[in-house]
Protein backbone atom coordinates (compact mmCIF):
# COMPACT_ATOMS: atom_id res chain seq x y z
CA UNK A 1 0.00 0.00 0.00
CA UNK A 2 1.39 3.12 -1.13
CA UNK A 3 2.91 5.31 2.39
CA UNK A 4 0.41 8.55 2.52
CA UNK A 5 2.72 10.57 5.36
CA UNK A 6 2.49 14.07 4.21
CA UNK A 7 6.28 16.13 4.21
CA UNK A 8 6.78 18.28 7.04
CA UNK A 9 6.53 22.11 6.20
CA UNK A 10 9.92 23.47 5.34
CA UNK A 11 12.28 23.99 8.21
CA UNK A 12 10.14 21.89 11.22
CA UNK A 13 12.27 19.00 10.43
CA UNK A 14 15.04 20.75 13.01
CA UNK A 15 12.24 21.68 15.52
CA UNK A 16 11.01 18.08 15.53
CA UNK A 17 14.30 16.80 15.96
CA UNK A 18 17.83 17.60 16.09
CA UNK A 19 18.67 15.99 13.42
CA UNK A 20 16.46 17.31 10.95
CA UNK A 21 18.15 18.04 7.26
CA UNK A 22 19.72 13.94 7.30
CA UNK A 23 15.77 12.82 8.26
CA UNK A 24 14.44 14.83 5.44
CA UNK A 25 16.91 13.65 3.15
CA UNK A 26 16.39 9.75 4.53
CA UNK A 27 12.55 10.15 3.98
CA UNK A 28 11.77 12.52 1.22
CA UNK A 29 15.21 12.69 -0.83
CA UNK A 30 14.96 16.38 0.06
CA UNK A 31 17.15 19.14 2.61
CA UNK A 32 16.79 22.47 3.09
CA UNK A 33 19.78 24.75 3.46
CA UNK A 34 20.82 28.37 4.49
CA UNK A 35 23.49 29.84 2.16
CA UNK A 36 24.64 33.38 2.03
CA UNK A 37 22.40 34.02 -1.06
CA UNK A 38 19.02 32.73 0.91
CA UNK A 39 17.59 29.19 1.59
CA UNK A 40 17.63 26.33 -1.03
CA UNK A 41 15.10 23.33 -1.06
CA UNK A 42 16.48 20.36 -2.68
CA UNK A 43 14.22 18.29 -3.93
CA UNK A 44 14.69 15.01 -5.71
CA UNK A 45 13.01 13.31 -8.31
CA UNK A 46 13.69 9.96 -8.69
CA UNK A 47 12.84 6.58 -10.00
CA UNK A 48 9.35 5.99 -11.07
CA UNK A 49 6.57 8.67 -11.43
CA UNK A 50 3.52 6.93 -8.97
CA UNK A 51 0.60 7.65 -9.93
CA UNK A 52 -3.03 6.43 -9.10
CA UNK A 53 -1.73 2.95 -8.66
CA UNK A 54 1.50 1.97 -6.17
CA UNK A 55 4.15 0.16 -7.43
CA UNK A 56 5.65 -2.67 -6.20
CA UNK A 57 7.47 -1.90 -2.76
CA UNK A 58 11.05 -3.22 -4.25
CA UNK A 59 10.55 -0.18 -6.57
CA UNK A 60 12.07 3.48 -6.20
CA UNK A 61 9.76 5.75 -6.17
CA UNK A 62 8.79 9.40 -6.28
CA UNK A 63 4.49 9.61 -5.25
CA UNK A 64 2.77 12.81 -6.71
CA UNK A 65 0.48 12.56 -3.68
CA UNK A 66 3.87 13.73 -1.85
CA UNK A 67 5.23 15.99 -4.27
CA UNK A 68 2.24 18.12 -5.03
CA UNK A 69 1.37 19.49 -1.62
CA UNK A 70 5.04 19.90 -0.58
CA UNK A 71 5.69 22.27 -4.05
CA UNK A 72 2.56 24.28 -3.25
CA UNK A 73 4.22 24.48 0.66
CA UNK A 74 7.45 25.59 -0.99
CA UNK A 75 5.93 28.37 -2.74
CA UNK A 76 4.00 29.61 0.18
CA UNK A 77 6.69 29.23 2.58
CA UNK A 78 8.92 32.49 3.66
CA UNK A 79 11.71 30.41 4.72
CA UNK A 80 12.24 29.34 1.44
CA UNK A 81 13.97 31.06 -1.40
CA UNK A 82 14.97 29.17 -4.38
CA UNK A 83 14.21 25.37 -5.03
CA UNK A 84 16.37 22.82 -6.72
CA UNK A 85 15.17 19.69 -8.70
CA UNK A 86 17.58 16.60 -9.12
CA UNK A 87 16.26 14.65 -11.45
CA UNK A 88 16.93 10.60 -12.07
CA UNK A 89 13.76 9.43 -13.11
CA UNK A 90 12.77 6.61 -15.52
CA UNK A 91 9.50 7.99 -16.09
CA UNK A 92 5.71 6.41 -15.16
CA UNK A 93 2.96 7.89 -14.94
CA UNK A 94 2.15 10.45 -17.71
CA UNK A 95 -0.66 12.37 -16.06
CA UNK A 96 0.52 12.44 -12.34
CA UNK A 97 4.24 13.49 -13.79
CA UNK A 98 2.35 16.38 -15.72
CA UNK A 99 0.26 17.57 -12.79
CA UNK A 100 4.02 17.93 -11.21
CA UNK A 101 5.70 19.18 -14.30
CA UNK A 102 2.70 21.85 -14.32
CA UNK A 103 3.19 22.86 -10.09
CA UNK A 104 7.03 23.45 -10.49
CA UNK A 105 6.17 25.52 -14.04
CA UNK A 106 3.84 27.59 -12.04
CA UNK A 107 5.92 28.41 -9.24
CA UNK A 108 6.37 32.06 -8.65
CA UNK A 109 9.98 31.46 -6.84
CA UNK A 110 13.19 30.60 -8.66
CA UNK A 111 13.35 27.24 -9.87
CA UNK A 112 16.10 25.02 -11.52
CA UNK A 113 16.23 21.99 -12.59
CA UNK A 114 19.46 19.65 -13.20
CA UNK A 115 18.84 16.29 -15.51
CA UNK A 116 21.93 13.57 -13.57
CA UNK A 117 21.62 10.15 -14.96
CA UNK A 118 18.15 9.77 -16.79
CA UNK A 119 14.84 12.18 -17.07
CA UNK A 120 12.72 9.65 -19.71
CA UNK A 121 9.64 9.54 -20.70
CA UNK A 122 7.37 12.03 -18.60
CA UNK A 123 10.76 12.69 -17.04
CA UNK A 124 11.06 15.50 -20.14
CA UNK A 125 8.81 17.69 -18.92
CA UNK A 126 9.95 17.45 -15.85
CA UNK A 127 13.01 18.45 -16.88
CA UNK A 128 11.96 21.43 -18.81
CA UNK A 129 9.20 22.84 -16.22
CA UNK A 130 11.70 24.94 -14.06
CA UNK A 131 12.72 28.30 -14.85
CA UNK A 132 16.62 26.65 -15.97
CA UNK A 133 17.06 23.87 -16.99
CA UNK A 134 20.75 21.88 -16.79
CA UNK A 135 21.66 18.74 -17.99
CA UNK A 136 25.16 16.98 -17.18
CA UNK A 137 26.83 15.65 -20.33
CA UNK A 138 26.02 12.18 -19.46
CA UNK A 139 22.42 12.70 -18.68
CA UNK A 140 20.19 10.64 -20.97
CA UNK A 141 16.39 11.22 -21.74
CA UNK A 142 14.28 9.49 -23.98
CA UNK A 143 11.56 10.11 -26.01
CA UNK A 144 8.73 8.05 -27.29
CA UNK A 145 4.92 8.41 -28.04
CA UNK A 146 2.25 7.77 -25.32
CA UNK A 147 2.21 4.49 -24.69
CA UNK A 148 0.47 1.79 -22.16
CA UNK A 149 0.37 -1.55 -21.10
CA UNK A 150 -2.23 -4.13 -19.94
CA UNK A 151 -6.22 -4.40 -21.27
CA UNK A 152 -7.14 -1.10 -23.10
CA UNK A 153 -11.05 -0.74 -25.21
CA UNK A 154 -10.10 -1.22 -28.99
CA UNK A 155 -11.83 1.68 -29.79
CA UNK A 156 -11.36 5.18 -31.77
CA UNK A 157 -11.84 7.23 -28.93
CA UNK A 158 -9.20 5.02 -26.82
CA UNK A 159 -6.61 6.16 -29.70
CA UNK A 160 -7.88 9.80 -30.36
CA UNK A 161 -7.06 10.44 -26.15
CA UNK A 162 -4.09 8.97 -26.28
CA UNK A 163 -2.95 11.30 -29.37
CA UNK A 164 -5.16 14.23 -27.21
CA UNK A 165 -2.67 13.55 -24.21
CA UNK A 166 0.35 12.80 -26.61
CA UNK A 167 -0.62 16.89 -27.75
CA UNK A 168 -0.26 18.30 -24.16
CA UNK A 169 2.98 16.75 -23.69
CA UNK A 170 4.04 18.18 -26.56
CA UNK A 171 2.60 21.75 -26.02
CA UNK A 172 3.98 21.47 -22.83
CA UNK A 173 7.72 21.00 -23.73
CA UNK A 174 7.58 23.11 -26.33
CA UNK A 175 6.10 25.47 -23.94
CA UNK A 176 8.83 25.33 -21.51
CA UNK A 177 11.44 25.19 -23.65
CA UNK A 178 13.27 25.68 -26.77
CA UNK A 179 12.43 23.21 -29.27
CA UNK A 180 10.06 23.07 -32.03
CA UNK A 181 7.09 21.11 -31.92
CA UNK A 182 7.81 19.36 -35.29
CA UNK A 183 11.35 18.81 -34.08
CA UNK A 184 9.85 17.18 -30.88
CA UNK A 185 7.41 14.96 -32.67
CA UNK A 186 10.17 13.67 -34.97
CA UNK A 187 12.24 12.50 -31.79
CA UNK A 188 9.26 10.91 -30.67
CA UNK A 189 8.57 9.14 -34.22
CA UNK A 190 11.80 8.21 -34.90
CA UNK A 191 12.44 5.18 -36.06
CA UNK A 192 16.13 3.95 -35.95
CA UNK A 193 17.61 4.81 -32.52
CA UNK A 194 15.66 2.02 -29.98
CA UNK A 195 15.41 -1.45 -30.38
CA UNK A 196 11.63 -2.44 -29.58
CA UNK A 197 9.91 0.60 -29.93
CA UNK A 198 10.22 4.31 -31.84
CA UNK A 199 11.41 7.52 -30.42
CA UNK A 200 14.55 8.78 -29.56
CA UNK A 201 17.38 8.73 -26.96
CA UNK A 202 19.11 11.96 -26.56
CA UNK A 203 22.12 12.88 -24.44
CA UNK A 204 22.83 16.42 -22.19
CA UNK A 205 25.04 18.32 -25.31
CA UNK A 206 22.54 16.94 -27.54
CA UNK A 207 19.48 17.88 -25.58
CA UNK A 208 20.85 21.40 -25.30
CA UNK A 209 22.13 21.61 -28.90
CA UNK A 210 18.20 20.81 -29.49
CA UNK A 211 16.82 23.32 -27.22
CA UNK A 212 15.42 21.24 -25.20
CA UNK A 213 17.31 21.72 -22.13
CA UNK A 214 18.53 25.54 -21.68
CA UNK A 215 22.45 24.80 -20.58
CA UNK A 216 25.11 22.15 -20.26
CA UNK A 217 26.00 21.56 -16.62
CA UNK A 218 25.77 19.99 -13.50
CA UNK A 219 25.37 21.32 -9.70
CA UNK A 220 27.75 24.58 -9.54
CA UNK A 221 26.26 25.82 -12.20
CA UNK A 222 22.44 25.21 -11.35
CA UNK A 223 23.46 26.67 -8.01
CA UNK A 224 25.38 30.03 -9.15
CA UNK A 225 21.96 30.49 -12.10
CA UNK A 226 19.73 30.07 -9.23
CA UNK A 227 21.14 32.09 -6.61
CA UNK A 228 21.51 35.12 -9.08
CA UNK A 229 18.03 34.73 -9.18
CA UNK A 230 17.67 34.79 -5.71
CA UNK A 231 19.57 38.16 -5.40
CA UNK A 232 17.64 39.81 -7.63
């Protein structure tokens, strides 16, 4: 059964005990710290998207149910400054990854976002929602067409919401960042680049060269974009 414990508001974890940033980093993959330049959230994405249905216990991880009251706590909270997304995902669930996608796009504070390891699937525009985007060279993010598994209805108006929720990925990404739509639809389509399926498997200079993510780089430099936000 999928753990429903709700994430302390930012900074109790010290009240409640002493020591506070480790627990919120052992529970929630998440720390808050005080810097010269204001206070950072960290906030990591990682392993599977959950959605409506748990997944098996033996899998990582991240549960919207967590993620989506703790961003709208972020934003509220005056302890809080900037907030920094790692991201290591592999993807899930397409509609509970875009209801998070659409919280961090519509944050208000500064936001960054730094792609280390993997951001597939709805991982993209995950990647792409916060106000910079980073991507270490290594980072890897794929990109395929909606897709599903198990008993679906054999039915046009299974396949016409499937291409209607294929279309807000799209507008999404292409709303939060640099590449075209028709570019973005080609990755998707392609047809040559992974062995049991289409779409595309791009790497951080190539996802940058694309547009797709705004800069090349890992934590220094999401940390010196986002606290020159900060100081603004």
């Amino acid at each position: 059964m999928s753990d429903t414990t709700k994430p302390s508001l930012p900074g109790q974890e010290d009240e409640e005990e002493s020591g506070g940033v480790s627990q919120g980093i052992l529970d929630f993959g998440s720390a808050l710290t005080t810097t010269e330049h204001g206070a950072v959230y960290c906030l990591s994405i990682i392993g599977q998207i959950e959605g409506h249905i748990a997944a098996p216990t033996s899998t990582k991880t991240t549960k919207y149910e967590h993620v989506l009251p703790l961003l709208a706590k972020l934003e509220e909270s005056s302890e809080v400054d900037g907030v920094l997304f790692l991201l290591n995902t592999v993807g899930g669930d397409v509609e509970a990854g875009l209801a998070i996608a659409e919280l961090i796009a519509s944050m208000t504070k500064p936001t960054v976002s730094i792609v280390l390891g993997g951001s597939h699937s709805i991982g993209v525009p995950l990647a792409v929602a916060a106000r910079r985007s980073f991507a270490v060279p290594s980072a890897a993010m794929t990109i395929h067409p909606v897709r599903t598994s198990g008993t679906v209805i054999a039915a046009p108006q299974t396949f016409s919401y499937f291409q209607r929720l294929q279309e807000r990925i799209v507008s999404f990404v292409t709303g939060h960042s640099h590449i075209s739509a028709e570019k973005f639809q080609s990755l998707m389509l392609k047809k040559d680049d992974m062995a049991a399926d289409v779409g595309s498997v791009i790497y951080g200079e190539e996802a940058v060269h694309l547009g797709l993510i705004d800069e090349l780089g890992g934590l220094a430099e999401g940390l010196a974009y986002l606290f020159g936000e900060m100081n603004k």
